[in-house]
Protein backbone atom coordinates (compact mmCIF):
# COMPACT_ATOMS: atom_id res chain seq x y z
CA UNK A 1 -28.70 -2.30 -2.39
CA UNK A 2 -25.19 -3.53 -3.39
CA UNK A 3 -24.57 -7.18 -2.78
CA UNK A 4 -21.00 -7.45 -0.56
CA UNK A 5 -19.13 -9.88 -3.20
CA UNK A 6 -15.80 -10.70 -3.94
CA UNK A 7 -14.15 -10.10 -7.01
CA UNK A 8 -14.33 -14.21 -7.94
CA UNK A 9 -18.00 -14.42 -6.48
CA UNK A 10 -17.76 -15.40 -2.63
CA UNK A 11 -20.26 -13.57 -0.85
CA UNK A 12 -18.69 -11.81 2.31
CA UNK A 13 -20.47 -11.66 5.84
CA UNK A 14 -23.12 -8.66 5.59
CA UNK A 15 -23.53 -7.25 9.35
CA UNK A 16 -21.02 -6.18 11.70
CA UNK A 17 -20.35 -7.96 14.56
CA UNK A 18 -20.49 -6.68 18.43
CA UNK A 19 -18.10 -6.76 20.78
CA UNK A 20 -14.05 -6.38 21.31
CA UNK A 21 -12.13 -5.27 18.31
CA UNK A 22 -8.43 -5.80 17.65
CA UNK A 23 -6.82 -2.47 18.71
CA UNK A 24 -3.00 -1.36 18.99
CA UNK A 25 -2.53 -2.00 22.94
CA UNK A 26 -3.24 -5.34 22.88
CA UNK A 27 -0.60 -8.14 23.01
CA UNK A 28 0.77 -10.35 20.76
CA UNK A 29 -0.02 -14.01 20.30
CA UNK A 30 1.71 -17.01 20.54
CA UNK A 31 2.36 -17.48 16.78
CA UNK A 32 5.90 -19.03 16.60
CA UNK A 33 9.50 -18.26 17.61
CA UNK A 34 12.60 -18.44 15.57
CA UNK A 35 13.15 -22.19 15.00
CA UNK A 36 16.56 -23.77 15.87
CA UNK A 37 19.06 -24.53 13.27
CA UNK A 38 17.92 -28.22 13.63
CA UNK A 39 14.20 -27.04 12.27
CA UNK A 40 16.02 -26.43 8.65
CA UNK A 41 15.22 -28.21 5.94
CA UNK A 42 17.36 -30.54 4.05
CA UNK A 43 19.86 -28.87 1.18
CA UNK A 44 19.77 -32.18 -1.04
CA UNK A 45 16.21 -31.55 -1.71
CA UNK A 46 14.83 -29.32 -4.41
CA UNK A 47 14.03 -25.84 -3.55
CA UNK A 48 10.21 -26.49 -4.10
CA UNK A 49 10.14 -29.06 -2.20
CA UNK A 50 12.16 -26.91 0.56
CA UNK A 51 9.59 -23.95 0.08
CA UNK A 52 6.63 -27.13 0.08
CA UNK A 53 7.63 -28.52 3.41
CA UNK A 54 7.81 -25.10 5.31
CA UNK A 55 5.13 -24.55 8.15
CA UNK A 56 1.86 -23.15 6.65
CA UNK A 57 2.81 -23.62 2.75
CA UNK A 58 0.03 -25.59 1.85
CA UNK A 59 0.96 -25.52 -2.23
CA UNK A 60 3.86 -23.99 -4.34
CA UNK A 61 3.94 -23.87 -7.81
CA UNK A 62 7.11 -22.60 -9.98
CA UNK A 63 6.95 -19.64 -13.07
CA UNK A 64 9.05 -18.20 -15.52
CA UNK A 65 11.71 -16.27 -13.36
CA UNK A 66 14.48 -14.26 -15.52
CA UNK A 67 18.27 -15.57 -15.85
CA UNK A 68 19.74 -16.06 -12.48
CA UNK A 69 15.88 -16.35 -10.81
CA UNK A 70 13.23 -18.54 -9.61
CA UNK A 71 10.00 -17.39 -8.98
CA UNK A 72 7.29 -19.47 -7.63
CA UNK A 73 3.23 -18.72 -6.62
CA UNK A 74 2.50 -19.57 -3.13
CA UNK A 75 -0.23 -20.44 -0.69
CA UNK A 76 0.06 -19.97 2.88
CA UNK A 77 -2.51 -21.20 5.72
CA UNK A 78 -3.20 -18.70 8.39
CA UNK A 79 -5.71 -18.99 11.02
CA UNK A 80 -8.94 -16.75 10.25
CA UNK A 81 -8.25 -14.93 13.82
CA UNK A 82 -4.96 -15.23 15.08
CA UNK A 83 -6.35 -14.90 18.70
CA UNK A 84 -9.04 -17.93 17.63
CA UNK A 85 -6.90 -20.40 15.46
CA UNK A 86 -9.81 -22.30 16.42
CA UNK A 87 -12.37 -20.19 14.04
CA UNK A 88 -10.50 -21.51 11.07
CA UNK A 89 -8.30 -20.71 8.60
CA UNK A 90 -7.94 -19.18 5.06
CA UNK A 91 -5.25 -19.15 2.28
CA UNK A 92 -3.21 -16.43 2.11
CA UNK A 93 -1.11 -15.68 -1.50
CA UNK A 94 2.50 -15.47 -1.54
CA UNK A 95 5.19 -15.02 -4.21
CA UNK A 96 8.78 -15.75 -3.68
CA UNK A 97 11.42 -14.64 -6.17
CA UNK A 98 14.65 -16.71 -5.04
CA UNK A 99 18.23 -15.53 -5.88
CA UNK A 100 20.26 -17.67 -3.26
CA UNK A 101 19.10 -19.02 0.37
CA UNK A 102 22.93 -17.19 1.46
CA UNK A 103 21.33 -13.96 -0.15
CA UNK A 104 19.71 -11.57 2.39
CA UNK A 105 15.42 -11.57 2.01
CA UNK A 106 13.25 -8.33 1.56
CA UNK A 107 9.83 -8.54 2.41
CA UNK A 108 7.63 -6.76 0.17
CA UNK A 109 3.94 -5.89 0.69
CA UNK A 110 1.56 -3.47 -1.25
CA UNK A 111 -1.01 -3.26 1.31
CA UNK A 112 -3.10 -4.64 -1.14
CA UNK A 113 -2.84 -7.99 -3.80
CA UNK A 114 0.33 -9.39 -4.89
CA UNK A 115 1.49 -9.28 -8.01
CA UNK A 116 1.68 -12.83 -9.71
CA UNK A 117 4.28 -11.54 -12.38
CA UNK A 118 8.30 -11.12 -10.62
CA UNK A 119 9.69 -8.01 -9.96
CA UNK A 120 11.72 -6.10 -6.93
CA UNK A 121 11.35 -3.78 -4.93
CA UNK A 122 14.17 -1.14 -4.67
CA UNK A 123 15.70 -2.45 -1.63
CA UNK A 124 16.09 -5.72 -3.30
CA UNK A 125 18.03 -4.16 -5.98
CA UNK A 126 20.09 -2.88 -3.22
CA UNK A 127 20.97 -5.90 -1.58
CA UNK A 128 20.82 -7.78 -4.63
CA UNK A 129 18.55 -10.53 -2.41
CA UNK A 130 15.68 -12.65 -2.22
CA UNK A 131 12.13 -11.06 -2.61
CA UNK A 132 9.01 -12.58 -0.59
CA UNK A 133 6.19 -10.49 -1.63
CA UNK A 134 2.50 -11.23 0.58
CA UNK A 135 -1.53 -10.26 -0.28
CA UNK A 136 -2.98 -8.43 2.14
CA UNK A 137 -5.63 -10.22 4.20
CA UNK A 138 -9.31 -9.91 2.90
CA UNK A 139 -8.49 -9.52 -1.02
CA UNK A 140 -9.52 -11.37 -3.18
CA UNK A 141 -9.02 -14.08 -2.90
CA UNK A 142 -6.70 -14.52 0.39
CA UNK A 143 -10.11 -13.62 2.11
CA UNK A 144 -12.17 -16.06 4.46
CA UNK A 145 -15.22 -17.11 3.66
CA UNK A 146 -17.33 -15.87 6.40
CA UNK A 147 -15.53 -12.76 8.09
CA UNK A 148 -15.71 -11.00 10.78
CA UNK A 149 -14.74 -7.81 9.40
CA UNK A 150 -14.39 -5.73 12.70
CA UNK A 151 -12.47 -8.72 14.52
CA UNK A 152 -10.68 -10.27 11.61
CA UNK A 153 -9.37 -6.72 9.00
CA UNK A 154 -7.48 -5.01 11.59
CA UNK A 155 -3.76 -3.70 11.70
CA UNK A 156 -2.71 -6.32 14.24
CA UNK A 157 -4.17 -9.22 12.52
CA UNK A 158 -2.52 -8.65 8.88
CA UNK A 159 1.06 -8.27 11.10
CA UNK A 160 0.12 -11.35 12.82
CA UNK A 161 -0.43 -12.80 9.30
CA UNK A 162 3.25 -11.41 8.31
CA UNK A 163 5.18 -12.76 11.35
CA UNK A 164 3.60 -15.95 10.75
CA UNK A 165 4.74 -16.00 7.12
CA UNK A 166 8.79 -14.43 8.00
CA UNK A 167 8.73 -17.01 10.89
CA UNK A 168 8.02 -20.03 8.31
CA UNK A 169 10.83 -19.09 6.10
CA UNK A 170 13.24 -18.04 8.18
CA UNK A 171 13.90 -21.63 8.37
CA UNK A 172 15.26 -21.54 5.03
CA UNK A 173 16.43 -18.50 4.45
CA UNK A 174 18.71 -17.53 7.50
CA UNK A 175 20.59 -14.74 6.17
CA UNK A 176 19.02 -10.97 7.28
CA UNK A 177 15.91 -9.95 6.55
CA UNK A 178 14.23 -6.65 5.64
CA UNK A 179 10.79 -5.78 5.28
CA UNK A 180 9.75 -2.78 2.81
CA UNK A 181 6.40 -1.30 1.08
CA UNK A 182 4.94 1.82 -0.79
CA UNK A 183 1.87 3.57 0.44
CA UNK A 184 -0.15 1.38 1.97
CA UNK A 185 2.28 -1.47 1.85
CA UNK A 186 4.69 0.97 3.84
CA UNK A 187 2.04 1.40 6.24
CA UNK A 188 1.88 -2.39 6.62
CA UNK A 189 5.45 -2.67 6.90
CA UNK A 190 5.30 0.03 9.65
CA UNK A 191 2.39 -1.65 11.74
CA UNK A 192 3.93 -5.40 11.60
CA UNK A 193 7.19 -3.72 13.14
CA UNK A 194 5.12 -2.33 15.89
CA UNK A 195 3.52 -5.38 17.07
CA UNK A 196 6.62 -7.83 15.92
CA UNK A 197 9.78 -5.33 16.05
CA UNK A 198 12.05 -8.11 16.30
CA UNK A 199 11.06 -10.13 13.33
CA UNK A 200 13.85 -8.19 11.04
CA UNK A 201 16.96 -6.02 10.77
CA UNK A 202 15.17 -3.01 9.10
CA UNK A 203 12.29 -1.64 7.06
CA UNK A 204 12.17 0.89 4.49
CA UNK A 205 8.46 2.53 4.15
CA UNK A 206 8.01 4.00 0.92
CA UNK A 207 5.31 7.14 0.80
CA UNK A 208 3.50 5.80 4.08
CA UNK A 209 0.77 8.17 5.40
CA UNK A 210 0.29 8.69 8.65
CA UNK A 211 -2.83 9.60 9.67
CA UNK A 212 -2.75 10.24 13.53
CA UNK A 213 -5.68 12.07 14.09
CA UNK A 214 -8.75 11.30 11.77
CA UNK A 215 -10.66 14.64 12.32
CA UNK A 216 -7.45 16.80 11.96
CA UNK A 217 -6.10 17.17 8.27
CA UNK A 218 -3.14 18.91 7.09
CA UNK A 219 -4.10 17.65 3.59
CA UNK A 220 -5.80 20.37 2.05
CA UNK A 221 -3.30 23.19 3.55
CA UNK A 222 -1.07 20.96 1.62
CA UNK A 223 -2.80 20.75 -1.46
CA UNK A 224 -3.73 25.04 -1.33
CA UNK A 225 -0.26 26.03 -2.02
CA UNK A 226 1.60 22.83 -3.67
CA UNK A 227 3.50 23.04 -6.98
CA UNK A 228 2.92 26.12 -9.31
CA UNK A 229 -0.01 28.52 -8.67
CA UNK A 230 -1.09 28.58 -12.43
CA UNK A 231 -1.08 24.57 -12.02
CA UNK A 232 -3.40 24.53 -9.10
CA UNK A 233 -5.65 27.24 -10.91
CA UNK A 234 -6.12 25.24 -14.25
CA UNK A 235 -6.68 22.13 -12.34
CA UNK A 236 -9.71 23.77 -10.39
CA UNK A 237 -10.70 25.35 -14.04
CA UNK A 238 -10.78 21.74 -15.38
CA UNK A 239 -13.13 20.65 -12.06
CA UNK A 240 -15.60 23.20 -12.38
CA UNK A 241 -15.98 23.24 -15.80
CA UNK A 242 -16.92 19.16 -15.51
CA UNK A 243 -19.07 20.06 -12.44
CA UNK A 244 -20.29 23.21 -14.09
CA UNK A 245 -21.69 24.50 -17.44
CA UNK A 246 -20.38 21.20 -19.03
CA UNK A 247 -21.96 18.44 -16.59
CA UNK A 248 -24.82 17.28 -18.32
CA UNK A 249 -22.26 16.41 -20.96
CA UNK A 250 -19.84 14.83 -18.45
CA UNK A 251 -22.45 12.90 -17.29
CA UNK A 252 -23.47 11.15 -20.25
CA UNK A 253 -20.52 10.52 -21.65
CA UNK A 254 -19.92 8.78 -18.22
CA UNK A 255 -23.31 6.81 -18.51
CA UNK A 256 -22.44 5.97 -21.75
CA UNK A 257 -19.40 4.82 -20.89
CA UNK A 258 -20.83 2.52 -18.06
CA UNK A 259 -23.53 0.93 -20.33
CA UNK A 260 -20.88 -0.34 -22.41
CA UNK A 261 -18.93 -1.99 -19.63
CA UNK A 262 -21.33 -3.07 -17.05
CA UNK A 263 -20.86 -0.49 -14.58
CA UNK A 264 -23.19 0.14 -11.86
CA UNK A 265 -23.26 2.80 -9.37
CA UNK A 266 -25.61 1.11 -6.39
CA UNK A 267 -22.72 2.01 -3.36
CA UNK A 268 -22.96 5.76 -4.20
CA UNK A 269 -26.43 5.76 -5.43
CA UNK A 270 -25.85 7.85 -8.92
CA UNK A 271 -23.80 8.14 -11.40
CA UNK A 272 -23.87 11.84 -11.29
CA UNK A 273 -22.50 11.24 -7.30
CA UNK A 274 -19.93 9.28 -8.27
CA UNK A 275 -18.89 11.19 -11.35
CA UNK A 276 -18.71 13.85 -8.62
CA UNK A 277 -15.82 12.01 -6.45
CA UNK A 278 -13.76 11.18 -8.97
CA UNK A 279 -13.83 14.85 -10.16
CA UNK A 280 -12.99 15.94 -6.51
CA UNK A 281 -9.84 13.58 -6.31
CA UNK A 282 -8.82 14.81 -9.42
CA UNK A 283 -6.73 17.34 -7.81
CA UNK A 284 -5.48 15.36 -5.13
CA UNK A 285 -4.14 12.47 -7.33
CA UNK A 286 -2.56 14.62 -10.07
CA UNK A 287 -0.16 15.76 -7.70
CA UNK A 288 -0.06 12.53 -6.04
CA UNK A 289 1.41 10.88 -9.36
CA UNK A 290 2.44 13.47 -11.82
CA UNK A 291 5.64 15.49 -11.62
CA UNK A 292 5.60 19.49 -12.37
CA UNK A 293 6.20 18.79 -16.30
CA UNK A 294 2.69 17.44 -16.55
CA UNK A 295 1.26 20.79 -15.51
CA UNK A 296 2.06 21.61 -19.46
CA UNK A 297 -0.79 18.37 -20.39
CA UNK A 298 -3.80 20.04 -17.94
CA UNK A 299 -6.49 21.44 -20.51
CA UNK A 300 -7.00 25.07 -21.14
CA UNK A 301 -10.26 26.71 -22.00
CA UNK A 302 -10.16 26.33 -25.51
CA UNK A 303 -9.68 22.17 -24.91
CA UNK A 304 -12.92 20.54 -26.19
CA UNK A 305 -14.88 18.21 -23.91
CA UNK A 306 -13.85 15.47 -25.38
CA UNK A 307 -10.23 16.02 -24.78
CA UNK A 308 -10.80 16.90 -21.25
CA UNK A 309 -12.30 13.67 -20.77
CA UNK A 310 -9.50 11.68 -22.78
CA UNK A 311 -7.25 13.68 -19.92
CA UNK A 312 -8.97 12.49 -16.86
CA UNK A 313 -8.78 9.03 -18.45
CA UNK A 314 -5.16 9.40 -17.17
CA UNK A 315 -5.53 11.12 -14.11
CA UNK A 316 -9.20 9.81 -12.36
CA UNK A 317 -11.84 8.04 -14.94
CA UNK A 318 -14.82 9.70 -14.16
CA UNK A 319 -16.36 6.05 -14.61
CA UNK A 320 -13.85 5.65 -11.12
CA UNK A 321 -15.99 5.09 -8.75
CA UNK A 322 -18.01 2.41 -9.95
CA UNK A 323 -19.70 -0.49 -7.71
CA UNK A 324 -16.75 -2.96 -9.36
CA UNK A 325 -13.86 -1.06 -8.74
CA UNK A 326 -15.13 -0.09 -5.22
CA UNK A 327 -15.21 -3.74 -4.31
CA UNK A 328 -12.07 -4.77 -5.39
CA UNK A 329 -10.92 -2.66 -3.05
CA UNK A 330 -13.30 -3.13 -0.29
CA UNK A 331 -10.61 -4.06 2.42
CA UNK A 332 -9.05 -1.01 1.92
CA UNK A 333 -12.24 1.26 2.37
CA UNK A 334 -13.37 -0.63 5.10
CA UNK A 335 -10.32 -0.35 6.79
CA UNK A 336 -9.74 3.66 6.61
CA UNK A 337 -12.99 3.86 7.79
CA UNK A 338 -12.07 1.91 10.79
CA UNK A 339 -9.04 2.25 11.35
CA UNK A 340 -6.26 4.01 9.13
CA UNK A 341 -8.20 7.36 8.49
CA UNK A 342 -9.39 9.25 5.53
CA UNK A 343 -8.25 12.61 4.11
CA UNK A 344 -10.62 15.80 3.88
CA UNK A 345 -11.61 15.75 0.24
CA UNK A 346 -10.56 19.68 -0.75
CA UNK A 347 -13.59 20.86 -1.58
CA UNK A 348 -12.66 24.44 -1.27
CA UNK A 349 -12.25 26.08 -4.84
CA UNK A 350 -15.73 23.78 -5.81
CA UNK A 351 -17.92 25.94 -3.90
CA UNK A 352 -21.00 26.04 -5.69
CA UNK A 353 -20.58 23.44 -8.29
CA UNK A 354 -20.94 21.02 -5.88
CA UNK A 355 -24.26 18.27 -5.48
CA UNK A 356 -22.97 16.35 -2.69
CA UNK A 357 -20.60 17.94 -0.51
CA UNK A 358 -18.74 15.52 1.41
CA UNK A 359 -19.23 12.29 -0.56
CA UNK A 360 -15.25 11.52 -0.56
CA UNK A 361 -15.10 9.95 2.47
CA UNK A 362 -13.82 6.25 2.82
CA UNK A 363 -17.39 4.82 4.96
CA UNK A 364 -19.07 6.14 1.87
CA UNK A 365 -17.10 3.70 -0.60
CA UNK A 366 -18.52 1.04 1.72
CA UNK A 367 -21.33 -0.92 0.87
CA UNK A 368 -24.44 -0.26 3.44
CA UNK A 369 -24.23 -4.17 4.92
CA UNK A 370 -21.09 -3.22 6.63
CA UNK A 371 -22.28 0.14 8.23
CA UNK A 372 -21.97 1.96 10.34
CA UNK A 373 -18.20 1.46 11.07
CA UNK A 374 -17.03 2.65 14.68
CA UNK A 375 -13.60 4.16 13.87
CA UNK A 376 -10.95 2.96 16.11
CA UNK A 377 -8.85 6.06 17.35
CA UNK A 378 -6.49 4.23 19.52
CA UNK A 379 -4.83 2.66 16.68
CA UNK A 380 -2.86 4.94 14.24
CA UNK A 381 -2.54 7.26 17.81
CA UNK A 382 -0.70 4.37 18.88
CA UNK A 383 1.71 3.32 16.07
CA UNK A 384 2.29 6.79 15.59
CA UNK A 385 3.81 7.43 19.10
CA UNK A 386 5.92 4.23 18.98
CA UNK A 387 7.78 5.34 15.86
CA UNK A 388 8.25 8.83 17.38
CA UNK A 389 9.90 7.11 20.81
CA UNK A 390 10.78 3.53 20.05
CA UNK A 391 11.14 2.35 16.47
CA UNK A 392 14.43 1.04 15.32
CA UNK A 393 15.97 0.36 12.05
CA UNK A 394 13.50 2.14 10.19
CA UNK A 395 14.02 4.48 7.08
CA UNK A 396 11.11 6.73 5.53
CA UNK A 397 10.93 8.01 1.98
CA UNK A 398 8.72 10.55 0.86
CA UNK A 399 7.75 13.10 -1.98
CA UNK A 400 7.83 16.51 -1.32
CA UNK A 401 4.78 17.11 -3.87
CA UNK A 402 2.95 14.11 -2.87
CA UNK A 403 -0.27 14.67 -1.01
CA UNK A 404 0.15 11.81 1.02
CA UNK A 405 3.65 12.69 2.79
CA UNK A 406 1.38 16.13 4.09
CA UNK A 407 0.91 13.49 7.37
CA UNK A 408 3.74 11.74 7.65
CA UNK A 409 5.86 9.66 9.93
CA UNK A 410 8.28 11.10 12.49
CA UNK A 411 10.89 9.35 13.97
CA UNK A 412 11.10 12.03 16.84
CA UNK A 413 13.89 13.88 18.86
CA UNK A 414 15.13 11.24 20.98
CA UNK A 415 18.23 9.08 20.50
CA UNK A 416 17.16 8.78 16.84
CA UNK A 417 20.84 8.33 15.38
CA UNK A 418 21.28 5.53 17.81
CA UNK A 419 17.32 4.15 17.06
CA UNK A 420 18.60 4.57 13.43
CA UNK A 421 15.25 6.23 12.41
CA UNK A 422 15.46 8.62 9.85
CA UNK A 423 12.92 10.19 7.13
CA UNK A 424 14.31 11.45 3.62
CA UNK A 425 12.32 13.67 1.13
CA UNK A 426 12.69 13.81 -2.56
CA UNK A 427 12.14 17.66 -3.55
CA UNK A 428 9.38 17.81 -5.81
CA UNK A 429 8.80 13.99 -5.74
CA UNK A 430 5.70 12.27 -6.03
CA UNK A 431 4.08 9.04 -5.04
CA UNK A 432 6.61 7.27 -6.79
CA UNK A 433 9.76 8.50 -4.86
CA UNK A 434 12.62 6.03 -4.62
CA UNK A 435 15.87 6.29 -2.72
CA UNK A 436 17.42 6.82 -6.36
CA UNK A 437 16.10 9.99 -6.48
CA UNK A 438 17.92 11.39 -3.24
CA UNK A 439 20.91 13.76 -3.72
CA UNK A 440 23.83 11.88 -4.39
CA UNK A 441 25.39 12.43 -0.46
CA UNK A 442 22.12 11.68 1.07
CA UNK A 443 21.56 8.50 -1.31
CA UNK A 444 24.83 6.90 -0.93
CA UNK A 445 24.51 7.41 3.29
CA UNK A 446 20.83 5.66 2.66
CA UNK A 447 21.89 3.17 0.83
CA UNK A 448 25.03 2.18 3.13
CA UNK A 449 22.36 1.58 6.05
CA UNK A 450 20.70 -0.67 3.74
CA UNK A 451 23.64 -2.50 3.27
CA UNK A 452 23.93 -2.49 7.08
CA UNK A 453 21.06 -3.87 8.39
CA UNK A 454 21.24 -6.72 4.92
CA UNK A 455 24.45 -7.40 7.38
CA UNK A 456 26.68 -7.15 3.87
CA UNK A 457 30.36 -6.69 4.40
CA UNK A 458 32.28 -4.14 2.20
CA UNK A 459 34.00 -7.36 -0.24
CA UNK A 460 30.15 -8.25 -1.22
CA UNK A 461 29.33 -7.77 -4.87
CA UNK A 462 26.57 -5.73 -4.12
CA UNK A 463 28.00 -3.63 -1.81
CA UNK A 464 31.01 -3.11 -4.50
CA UNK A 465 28.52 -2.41 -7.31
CA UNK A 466 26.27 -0.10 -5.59
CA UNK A 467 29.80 1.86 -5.21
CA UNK A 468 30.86 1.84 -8.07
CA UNK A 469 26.89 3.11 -9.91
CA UNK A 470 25.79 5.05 -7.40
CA UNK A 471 22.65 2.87 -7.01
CA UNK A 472 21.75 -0.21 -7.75
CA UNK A 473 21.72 -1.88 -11.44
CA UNK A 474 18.34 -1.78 -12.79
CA UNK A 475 16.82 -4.60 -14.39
CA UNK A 476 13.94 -3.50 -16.56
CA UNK A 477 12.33 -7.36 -16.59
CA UNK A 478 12.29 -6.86 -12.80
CA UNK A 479 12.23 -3.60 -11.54
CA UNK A 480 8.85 -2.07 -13.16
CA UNK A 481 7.09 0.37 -10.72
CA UNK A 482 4.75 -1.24 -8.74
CA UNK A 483 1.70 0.82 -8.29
CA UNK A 484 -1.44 -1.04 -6.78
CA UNK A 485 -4.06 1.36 -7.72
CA UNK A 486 -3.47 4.54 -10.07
CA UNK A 487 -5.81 6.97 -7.35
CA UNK A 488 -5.08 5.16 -4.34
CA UNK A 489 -2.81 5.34 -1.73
């Protein structure tokens, strides 16, 4: 059995605990209101010692920022359970990339770690603003040291953790805020404006599944008639032919692979399993990242095995689903098996190449001292209905190729030009799908709304050189894509 570690060594809490978990109807705490203007900090002092002297900064420490930047590594105290500050507390990983306190500030999250390096998000580029970019709670190593992992990882407490964080530095940064996020960082921006929808102007989700029912996929209807037909039928030719005639050599050129970099298979059990998983997201995550052009790359019959597996070096590793890489992203797992959901795996054209049917599933990327895991249907049921009825301020981008927009948010019918909801698709778009990619009309009305909510007036340079580009100037030492995981949402 798999000891539950941490990437740095901590050993997390092993059983699950009984007894209330954090869902969606409950009510938010007492964390903090918007401090008066009097709660501001001095403008004579340095800006780290501004940042330093915020509530919950417990230690800032200043990096290499590009011309016209600062950039500085933060730590941020926030009570273990936001309903029990008495439990404790853990540090929580922030960056900050300053521009000017006058600026507007975008809140960026992954869903996942932070980045330590600076870069911004494409909102930021829009408003030309401030960046404040958080970890997600439980990875490593903004984790506590002896969770409660039903209690403590759950939607409400990681928006708790945000409000806390935008209600700190709103004392220093007073000009409009946004909050924004790909994938599972839109998600997170999503759920903290459910529980805390009057913490900023406006959010813009990038790619953010939606998951409303668990047991009810649209995924693999999806994934049966996306792209080109020859695409999908030389991607299925490439799985069987690893799960076929050609495993045995698959599989030791995955075990060989693993002996030479300390990978161990103990959560799934094999190697052969987990050689088996990564084959069966092959599919999904090809279309996830790669646009139509790469359909040309997908090896034909006459590829030898070695250059098929060069080609899912790029796509899935077979060596994917190891014990390490599972752990890294533990919170994750755990979570979509408890509370954000978990995709069918398409299993459909694999018929009979298949050992162990079923395997993709989220609880089974968990390690055994933290099962079973009751999932928690009230919760996604829940954030899903208030964005279809009540969310304001909030602007969706998807792909249309991308697997992940198959369940996607809805603003709804009602009053949503005066809720100024709205979802926008880039045709044949994948995971990566940025406003920029919009038609030109639809981009420019996007990107106004931006503007809007950043509460920017038509005389401010921003607004005057998104008008005159089109989009915002890109900045290739900031504005690298961001992508948390290459097969992960």
């Amino acid at each position: 059995m798999v000891r539950v570690r941490a990437v740095a060594g901590a050993v997390l809490a092993g059983a699950l605990a009984v007894g209330a978990i954090a869902g969606p109807s409950y009510s938010a705490p007492a964390v903090g209101s918007a401090p008066p203007a009097s709660a501001s900090v001095t403008q004579d002092q340095d800006l780290a010692d501004q940042i330093g002297g915020l509530p919950g900064v417990s230690s800032v420490t200043e990096a290499t920022a590009p011309a016209g930047y600062r950039f500085f590594r933060i730590t941020f105290t926030q009570p273990v359970d936001h309903r029990r500050p008495e439990l404790g507390t853990f540090e929580q990983r922030l960056t900050l990339l300053h521009k000017d306190v006058s600026r507007p500030m975008v809140m960026y999250t992954s869903g996942y770690y932070v980045s330590q390096s600076p870069s911004r998000s494409e909102p930021t580029r829009i408003v030309d603003g401030n960046q404040l970019s958080m970890e997600y709670r439980f990875f490593d190593p903004s984790r506590p040291s002896d969770p409660d992992w039903p209690r403590e990882l759950t939607i409400w407490q990681a928006a708790s953790d945000q409000h806390r964080v935008i209600q700190s530095f709103k004392r220093l940064y007073r000009a409009h805020w946004l909050t924004t996020g790909g994938s599972k960082g839109g998600m997170t921006a999503t759920y903290h404006r459910r529980f805390f929808p009057g913490d900023v102007d406006g959010t813009v989700p990038y790619v953010a599944p939606n998951d409303v029912v668990n047991d009810k996929d649209a995924y693999n209807d999806f994934l049966a008639k996306v792209g080109d037909p020859a695409c999908r039928a030389a991607l299925t030719a490439v799985q069987r032919r690893i799960l076929g005639p050609d495993r045995a050599w698959f599989l030791e050129r995955t075990r060989q692979d693993a002996a030479a970099n300390g990978i161990t298979w103990d959560i799934l059990g094999s190697a052969d399993r987990a050689m088996e998983v990564a084959v069966v997201d092959t599919y999904f995550t090809f279309w996830q990242y790669s646009p139509e052009s790469e359909c040309a790359n997908v090896p034909g019959p006459d590829a030898t095995d070695e250059q098929v597996w060069d080609w899912t070096q790029g796509v899935v590793p077979l060596t994917g689903y190891m014990d390490q890489d599972l752990l890294s992203y533990l919170p994750y797992y755990y979570q979509a098996a408890y509370q954000l959901g978990w995709y069918e795996p398409y299993e459909r054209p694999l018929r009979g190449v298949l050992r162990y049917p079923g395997s993709f599933a989220a609880p089974n990327f968990v390690p055994e001292d933290l099962r079973p895991i009751r999932f928690d249907k009230r919760a996604m049921r829940d954030v899903d209905h208030w964005v279809r009825t009540r969310a304001t301020h909030m602007l969706y981008v998807y792909g249309g190729n991308d697997p992940w927009g198959a369940e996607r948010f809805d603003c709804g019918k009602a009053r949503v030009v005066r809720r100024q909801c709205s979802v926008h698709v880039v045709a044949g778009g994948t995971h990566g799908s940025t406003i920029a990619q919009l038609p030109a009309a639809e981009r420019d009305e996007v990107t106004a709304q931006i503007l809007g909510w950043a509460g920017l007036s038509a005389t401010d340079p921003a607004v005057k050189q998104v008008r005159r580009a089109g989009k915002p100037e890109f900045d290739p030492a900031l504005d690298r894509p961001a992508v948390s995981s290459r097969w992960r949402s």
